[in-house]
Protein backbone atom coordinates (compact mmCIF):
# COMPACT_ATOMS: atom_id res chain seq x y z
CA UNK A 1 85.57 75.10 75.38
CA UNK A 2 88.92 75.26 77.92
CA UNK A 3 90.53 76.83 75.11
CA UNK A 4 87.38 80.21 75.52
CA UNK A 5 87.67 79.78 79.64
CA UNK A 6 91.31 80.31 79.17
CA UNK A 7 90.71 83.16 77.06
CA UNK A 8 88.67 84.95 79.41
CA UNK A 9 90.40 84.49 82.20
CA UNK A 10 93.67 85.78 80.66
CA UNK A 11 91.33 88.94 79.54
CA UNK A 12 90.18 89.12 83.11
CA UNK A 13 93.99 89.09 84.29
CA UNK A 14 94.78 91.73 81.75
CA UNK A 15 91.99 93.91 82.51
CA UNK A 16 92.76 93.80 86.17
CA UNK A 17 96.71 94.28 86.13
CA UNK A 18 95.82 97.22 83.41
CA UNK A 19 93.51 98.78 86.41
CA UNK A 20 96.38 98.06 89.15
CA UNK A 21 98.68 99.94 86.96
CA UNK A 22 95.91 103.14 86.54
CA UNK A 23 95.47 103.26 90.81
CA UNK A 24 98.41 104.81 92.02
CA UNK A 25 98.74 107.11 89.08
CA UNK A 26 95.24 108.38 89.80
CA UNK A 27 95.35 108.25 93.44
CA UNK A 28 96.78 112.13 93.85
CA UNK A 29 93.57 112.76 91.53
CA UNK A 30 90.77 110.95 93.52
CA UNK A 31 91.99 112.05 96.80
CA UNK A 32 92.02 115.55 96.08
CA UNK A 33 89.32 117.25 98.32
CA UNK A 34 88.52 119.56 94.98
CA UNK A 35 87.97 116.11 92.72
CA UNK A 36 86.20 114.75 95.28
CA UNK A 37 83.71 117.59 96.09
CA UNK A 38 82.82 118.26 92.35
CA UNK A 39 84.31 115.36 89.68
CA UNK A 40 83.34 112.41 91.83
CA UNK A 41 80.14 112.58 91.78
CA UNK A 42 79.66 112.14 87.57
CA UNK A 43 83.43 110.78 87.27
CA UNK A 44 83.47 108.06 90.10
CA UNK A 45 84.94 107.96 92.72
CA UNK A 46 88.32 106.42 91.17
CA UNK A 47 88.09 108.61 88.18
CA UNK A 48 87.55 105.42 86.03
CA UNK A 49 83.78 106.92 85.12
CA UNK A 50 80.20 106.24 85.66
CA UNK A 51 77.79 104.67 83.16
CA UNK A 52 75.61 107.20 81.69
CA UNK A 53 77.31 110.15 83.85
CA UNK A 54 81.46 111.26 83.13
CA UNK A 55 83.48 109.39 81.25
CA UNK A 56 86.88 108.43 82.49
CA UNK A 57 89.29 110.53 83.37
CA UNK A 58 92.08 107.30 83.01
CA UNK A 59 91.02 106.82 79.16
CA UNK A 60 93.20 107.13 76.21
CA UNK A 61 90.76 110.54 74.81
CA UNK A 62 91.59 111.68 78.52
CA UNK A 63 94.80 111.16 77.39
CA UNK A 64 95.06 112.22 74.28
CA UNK A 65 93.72 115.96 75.17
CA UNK A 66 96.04 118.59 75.77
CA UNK A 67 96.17 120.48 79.26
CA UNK A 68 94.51 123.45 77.35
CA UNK A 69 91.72 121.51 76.40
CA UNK A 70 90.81 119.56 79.70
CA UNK A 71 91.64 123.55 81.53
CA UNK A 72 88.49 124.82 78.85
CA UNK A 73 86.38 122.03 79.36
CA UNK A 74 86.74 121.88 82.89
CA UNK A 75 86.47 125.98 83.15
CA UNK A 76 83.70 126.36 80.43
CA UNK A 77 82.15 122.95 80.22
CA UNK A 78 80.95 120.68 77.73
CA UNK A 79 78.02 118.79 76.65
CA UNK A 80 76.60 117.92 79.73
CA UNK A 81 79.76 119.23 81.80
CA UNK A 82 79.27 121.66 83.80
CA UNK A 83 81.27 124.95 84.16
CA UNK A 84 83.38 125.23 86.95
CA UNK A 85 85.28 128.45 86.39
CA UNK A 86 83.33 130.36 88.59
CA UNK A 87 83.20 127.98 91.38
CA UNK A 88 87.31 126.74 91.37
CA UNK A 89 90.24 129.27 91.00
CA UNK A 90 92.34 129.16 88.44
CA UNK A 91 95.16 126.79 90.43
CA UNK A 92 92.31 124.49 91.48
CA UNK A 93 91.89 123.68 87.59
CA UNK A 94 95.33 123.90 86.87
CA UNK A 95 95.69 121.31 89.98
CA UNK A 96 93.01 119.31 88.37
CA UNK A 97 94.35 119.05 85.12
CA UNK A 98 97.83 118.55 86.15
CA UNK A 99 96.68 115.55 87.82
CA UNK A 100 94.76 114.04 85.43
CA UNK A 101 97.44 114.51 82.72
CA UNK A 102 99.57 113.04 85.23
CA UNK A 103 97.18 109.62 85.77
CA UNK A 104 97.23 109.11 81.86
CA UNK A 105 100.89 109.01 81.12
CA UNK A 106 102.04 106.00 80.95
């Protein structure tokens, strides 16, 4: 039974140092008045996502897609992601996905 507490708690420690690590990387992302004003809301506030709403934009598929991809899906959408080309200019996404490529790398 110590033997599972001990388990957890190193998981706990783990989980929380990997999420210290993520913060300053994503901290030029969720303080950007563009992320804020239109990702937030489905993406959370610290881009780590919302249940049933955005997935995270700190993930290894956030990752693993290339700045082309995230500039189409964030441009013409997906699933139930909205389009945002006519709403942001073309820097504004490319500010956007520079940042989030930027809070994956490791």
């Amino acid at each position: 039974m110590k033997i599972a507490r001990l388990l957890v708690v190193l998981a706990l420690l783990c989980a929380f140092a990997a999420a210290e690590d993520q913060a300053p990387k994503a901290a030029a992302l969720t303080a950007n008045p563009i992320y804020r004003q239109n990702c937030a809301k489905c993406h959370g506030d610290t881009a780590e996502g919302r249940h049933f709403r955005g997935p995270s934009l700190l993930s290894g598929k956030a990752a693993a897609a290339s700045a082309d991809d995230l500039r189409n899906i964030i441009t013409k959408g997906k699933g139930h992601m909205p389009k945002f080309g006519g709403k942001l200019t073309a820097s504004d996404i490319d500010t956007l996905v520079e940042q989030i490529k930027a809070s994956t790398t490791k």
